[in-house]
Protein backbone atom coordinates (compact mmCIF):
# COMPACT_ATOMS: atom_id res chain seq x y z
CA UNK A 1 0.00 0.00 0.00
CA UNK A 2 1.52 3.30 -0.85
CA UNK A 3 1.73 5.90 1.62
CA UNK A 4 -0.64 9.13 1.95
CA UNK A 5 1.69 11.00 -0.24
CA UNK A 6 1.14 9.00 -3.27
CA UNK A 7 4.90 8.41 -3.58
CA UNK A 8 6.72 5.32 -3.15
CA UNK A 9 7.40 4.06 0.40
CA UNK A 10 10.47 4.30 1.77
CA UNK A 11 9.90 2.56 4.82
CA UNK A 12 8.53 -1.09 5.00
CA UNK A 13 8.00 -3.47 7.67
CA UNK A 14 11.04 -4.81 7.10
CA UNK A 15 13.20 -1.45 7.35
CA UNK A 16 11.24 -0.75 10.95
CA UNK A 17 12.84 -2.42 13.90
CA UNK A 18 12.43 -2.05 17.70
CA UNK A 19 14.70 0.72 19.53
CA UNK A 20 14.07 3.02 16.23
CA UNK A 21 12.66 6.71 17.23
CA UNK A 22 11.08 9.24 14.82
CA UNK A 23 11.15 12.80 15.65
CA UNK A 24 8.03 14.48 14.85
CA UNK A 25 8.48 17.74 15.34
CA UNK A 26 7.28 21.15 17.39
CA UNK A 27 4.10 22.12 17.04
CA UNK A 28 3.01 25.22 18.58
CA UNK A 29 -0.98 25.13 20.49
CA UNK A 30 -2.84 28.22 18.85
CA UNK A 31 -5.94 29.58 21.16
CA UNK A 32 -7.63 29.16 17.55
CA UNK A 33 -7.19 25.81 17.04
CA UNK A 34 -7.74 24.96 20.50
CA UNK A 35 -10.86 26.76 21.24
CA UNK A 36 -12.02 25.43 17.65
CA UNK A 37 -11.85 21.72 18.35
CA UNK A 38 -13.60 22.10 22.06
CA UNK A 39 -16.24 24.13 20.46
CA UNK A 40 -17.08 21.23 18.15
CA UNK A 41 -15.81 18.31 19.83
CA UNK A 42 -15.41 18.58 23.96
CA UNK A 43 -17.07 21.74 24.86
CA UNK A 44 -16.71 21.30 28.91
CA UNK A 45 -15.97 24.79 30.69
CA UNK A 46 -12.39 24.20 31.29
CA UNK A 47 -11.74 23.90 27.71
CA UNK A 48 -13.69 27.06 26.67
CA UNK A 49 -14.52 29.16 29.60
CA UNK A 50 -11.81 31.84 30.73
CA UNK A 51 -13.44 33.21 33.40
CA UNK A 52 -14.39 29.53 35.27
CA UNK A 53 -11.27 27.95 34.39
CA UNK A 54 -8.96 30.98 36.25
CA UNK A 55 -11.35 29.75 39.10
CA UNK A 56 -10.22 26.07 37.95
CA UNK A 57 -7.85 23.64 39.06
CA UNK A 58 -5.37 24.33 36.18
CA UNK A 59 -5.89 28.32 35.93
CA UNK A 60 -6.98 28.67 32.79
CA UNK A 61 -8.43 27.08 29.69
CA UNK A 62 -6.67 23.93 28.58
CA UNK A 63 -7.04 21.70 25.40
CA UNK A 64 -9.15 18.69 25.57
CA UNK A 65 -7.17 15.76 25.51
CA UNK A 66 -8.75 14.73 22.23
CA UNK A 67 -7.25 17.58 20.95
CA UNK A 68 -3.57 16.45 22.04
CA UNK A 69 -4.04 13.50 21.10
CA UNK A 70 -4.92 14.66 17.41
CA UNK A 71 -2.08 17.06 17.30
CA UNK A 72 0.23 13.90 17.73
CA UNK A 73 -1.80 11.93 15.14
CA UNK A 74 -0.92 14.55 12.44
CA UNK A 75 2.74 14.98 13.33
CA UNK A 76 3.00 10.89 13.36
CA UNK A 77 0.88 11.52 9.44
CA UNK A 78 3.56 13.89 8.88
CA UNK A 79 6.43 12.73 9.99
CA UNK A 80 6.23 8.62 9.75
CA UNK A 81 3.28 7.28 7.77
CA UNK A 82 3.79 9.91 4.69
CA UNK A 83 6.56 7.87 4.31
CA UNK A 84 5.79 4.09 5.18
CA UNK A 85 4.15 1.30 3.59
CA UNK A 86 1.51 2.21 6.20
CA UNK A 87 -2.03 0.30 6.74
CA UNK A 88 -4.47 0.67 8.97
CA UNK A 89 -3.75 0.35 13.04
CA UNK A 90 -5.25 -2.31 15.01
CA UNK A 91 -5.87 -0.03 18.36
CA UNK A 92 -4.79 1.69 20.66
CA UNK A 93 -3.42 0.40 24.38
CA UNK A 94 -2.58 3.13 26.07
CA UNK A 95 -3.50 6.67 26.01
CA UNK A 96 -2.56 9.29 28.92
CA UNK A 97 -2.70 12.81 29.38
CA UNK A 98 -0.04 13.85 32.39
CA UNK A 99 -0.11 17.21 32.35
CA UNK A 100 -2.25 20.16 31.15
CA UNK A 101 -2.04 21.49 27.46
CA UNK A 102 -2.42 25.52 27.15
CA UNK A 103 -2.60 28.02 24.38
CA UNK A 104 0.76 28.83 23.43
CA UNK A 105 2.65 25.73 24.71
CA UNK A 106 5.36 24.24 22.37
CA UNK A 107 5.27 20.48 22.09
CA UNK A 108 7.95 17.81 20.39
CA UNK A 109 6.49 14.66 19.32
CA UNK A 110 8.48 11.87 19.14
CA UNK A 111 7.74 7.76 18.51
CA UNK A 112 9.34 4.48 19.42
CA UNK A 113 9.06 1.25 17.97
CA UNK A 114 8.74 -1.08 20.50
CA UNK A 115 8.23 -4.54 19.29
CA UNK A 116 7.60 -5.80 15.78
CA UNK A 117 6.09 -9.59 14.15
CA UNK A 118 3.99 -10.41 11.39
CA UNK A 119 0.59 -9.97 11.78
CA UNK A 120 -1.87 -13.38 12.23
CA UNK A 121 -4.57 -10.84 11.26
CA UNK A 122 -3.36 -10.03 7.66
CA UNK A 123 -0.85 -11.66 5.66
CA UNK A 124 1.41 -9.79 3.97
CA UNK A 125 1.50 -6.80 6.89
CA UNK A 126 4.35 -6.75 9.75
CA UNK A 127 2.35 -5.29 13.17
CA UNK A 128 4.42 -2.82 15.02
CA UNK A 129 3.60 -1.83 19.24
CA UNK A 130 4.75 1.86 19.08
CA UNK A 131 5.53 4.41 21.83
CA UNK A 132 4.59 8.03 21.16
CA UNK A 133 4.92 11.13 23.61
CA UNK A 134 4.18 14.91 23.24
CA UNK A 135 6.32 16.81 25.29
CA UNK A 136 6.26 20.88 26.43
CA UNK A 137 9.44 22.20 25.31
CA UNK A 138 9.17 25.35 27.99
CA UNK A 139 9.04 22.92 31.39
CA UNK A 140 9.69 19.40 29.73
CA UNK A 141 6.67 18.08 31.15
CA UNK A 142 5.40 14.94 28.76
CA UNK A 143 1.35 15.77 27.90
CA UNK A 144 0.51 12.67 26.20
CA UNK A 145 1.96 9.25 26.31
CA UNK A 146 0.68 6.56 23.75
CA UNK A 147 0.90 3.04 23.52
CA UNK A 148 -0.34 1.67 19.70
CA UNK A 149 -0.17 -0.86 17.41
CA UNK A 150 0.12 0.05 13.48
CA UNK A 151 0.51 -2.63 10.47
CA UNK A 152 3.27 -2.26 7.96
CA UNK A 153 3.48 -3.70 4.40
CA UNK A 154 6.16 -6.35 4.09
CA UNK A 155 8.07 -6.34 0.36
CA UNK A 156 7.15 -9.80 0.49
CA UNK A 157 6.42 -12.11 2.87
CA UNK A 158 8.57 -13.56 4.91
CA UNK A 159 8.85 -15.73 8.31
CA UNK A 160 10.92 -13.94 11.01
C-alpha cells in the first residue's frame, strides 16, 4: 500500500525495527485551534470558559485531551506514515494525558518502535507496538503518552 503522499514508500515493515525513534516535530498550540476543536468536539468549561477555568484547578483554559491527542496523530501523518508502507492500526493500548495542554505551549512529538512480528490478522503486513509522547518544550513536562499498534506492508512475505 503506498503511503498518503502517493509516492513510493520508503519505509517497510522490514526497514522498521524495535529501539528506532522518529522525531516528529514542534508544534506550537494556537488559542484558535484549540478553542475550535472544544467548540465542536469537547465543549466542557475548562476547555472554553476563561473566566471559570482561572477559578479552575489548572488556571486557565486547557485543550481537551482529544485535541492532544490529534495534534500527535498529524505529526506521526507527517512525519512517519507519509513515508511508510503504512495500513491501517489495530488499536490503541494506552493513552494518557499527564499534564495540562495551554494556548501557546510548544510540544515535540516523538515515537518508538517497541516490538515488531507479522501480523496473524493479515498476511502480507508486519504489526508494530509503538511508543509516542508529546512533550512541552518550555518545562519538559510529557502531555501525552501513547501506547499503539500500526501494520506495515512487508516487500514480500517472509517468516521472522
Amino acid at each position: 500500500m503506498p503511503p498518503l503522499s502517493g509516492s513510493e514508500p520508503l519505509w517497510f515493515y522490514e526497514d522498521l525495527h524495535p529501539g528506532r525513534v522518529f522525531d516528529l516535530g514542534v508544534v506550537e498550540v494556537t488559542e484558535t485551534d484549540m478553542l475550535a476543536f472544544a467548540e465542536r468536539f469537547d465543549p466542557q468549561w475548562y476547555h472554553l470558559d476563561p473566566e471559570l477555568s482561572a477559578k479552575g484547578p489548572f488556571g486557565a483554559v486547557t485543550a481537551s485531551g482529544w485535541f492532544t491527542a490529534s495534534v500527535f496523530m498529524r505529526a506521526y501523518v507527517d512525519n512517519v506514515l507519509v513515508h511508510a508502507a503504512a495500513d491501517a492500526s489495530p488499536g490503541v493500548e494506552e493513552l494518557r494525558w499527564p499534564a495540562p495542554v495551554y494556548a501557546g505551549d510548544h510540544l515535540a512529538g516523538q515515537v518508538e518502535i517497541l516490538d515488531r512480528r507479522p501480523s496473524e490478522a493479515r498476511p502480507g503486513l508486519g504489526t508494530l507496538t509503538l511508543a509516542g509522547t508529546l512533550t512541552n518544550t518550555a518545562t519538559g513536562r510529557q502531555v501525552l503518552r501513547t501506547r499503539f499498534r500500526g501494520w506495515f506492508a512487508m516487500r514480500e512475505e517472509t517468516p521472522e
